[in-house]
Protein backbone atom coordinates (compact mmCIF):
# COMPACT_ATOMS: atom_id res chain seq x y z
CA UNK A 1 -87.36 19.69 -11.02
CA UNK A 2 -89.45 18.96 -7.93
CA UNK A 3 -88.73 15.40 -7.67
CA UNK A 4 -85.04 15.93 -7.83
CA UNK A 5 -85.33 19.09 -5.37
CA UNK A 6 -87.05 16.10 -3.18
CA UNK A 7 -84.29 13.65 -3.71
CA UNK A 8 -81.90 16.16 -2.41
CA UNK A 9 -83.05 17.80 0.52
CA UNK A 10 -86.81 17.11 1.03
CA UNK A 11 -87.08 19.19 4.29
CA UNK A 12 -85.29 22.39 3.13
CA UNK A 13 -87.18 22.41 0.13
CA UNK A 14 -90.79 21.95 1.86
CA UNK A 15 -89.44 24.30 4.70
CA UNK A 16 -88.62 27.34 2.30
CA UNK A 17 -92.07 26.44 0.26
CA UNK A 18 -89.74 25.42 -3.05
CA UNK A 19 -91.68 22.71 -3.18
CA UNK A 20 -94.81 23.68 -2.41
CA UNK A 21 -94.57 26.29 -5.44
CA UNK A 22 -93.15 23.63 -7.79
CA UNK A 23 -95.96 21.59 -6.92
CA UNK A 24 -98.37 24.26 -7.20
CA UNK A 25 -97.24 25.14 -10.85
CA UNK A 26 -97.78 21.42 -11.44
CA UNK A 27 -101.40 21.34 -11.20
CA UNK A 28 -101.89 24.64 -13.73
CA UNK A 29 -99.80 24.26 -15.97
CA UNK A 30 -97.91 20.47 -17.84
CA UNK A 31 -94.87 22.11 -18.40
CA UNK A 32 -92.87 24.98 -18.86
CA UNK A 33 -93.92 27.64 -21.87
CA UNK A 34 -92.05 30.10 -23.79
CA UNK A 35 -93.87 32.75 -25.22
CA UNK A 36 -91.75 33.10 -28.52
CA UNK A 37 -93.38 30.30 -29.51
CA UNK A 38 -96.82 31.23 -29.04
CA UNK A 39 -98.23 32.51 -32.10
CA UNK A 40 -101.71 34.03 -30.13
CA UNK A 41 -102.81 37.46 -30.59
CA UNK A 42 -103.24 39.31 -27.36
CA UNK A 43 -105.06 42.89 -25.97
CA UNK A 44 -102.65 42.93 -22.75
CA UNK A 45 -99.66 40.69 -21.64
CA UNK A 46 -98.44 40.70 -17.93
CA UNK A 47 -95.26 39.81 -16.38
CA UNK A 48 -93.56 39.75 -13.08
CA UNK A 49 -90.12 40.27 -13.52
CA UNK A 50 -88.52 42.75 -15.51
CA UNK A 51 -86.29 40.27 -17.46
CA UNK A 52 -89.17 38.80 -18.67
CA UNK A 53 -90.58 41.71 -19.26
CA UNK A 54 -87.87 42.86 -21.59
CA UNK A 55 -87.58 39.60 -22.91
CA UNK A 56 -91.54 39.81 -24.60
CA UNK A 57 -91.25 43.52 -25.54
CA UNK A 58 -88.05 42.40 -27.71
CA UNK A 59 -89.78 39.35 -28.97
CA UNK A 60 -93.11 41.74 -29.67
CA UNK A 61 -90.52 44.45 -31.73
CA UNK A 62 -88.88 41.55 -33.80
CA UNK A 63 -91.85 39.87 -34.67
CA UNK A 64 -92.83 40.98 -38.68
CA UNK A 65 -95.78 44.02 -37.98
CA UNK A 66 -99.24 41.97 -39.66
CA UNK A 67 -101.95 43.60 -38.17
CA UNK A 68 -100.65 46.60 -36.22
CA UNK A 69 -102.72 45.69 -33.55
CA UNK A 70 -101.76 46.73 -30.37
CA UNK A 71 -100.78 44.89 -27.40
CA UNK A 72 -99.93 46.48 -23.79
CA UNK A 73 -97.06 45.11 -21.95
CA UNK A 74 -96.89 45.53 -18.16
CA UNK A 75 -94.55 43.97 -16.09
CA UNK A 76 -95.54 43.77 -11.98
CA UNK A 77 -91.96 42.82 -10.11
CA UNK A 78 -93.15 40.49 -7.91
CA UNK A 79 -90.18 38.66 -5.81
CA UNK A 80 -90.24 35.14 -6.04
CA UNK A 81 -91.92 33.93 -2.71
CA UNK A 82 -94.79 32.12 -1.50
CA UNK A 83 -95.71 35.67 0.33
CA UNK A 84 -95.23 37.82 -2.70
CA UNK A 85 -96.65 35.83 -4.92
CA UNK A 86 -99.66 35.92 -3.38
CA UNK A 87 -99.77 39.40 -3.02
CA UNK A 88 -98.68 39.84 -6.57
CA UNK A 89 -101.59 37.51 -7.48
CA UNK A 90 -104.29 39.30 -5.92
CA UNK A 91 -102.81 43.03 -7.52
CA UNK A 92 -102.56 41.26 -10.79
CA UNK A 93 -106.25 40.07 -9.92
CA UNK A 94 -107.54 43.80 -9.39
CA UNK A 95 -105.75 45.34 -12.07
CA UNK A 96 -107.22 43.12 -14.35
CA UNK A 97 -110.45 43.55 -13.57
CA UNK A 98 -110.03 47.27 -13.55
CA UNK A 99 -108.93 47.06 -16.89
CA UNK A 100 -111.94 45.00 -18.24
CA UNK A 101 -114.11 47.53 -16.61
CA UNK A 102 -112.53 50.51 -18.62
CA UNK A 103 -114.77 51.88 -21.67
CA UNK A 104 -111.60 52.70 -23.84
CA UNK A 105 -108.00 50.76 -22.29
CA UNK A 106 -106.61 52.49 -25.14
CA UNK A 107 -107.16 55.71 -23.63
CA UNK A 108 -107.29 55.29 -19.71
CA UNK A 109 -104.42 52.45 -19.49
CA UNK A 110 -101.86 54.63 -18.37
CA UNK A 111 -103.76 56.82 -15.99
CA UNK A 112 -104.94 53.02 -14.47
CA UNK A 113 -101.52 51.80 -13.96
CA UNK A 114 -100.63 55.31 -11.76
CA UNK A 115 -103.73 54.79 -9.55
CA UNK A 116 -102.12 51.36 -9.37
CA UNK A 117 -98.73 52.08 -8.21
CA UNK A 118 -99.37 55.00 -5.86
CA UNK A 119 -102.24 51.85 -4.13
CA UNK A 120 -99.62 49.20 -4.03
CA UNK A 121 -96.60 51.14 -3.51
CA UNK A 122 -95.02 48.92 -6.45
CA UNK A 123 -93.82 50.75 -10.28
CA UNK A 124 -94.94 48.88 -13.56
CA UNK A 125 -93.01 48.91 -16.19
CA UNK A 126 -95.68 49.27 -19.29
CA UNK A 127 -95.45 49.65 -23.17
CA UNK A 128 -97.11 48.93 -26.70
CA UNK A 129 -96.15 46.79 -28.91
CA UNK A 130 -97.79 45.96 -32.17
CA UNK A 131 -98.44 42.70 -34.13
């Protein structure tokens, strides 16, 4: 994708930081991932965009229950720009760490992600799913 971006219009693509993103994503990750076909178990999953979002809770809910252990899904709509992404990625970055701080995420989660959107202005979407 970034190369042929480049091929076709370097300079738009480096002016509205395309290619700085593509090349960005480059370095963390060797290509792209679809979490239906990850098979890990996981305490919380985040997303930034709600059709994403909805995209893991209906993977999550069609998946055969083994373990019934839970998994929190929140989704953080972050708009996809150099700007916001930033942003997103330093919220994302404190909410995290919030939540690694709680005693019991079971049990102070939701009260977590309200402190969270009245701070950053922004609603999460948020549910449980079980494996």
């Amino acid at each position: 994708m970034y190369n042929d971006l480049l091929r076709k219009d370097k300079e738009l693509y480096t002016q509205n930081g395309i290619l700085h993103m593509l090349d960005r994503n480059k370095r963390i990750k060797p290509r792209p991932e679809r979490f239906q076909n990850c098979k890990d178990l996981f305490d919380l999953i985040l997303t930034c965009e709600e059709r994403v979002y909805d995209q893991v809770v209906e993977d999550l809910n069609s998946r055969e229950q083994e373990t019934c252990q839970p998994v929190h899904v929140i989704n953080v709509d972050i708009q996809d720009n150099h700007e916001e992404a930033t942003l997103g990625a330093f919220l994302i970055c404190e909410l995290c760490q919030c939540i690694q701080h709680t005693e019991d995420m079971e049990n102070e989660i939701d009260e977590l992600l309200q402190e969270f959107e009245e701070k950053s202005g922004r609603a999460f979407l948020h549910t449980v799913c079980f494996y």
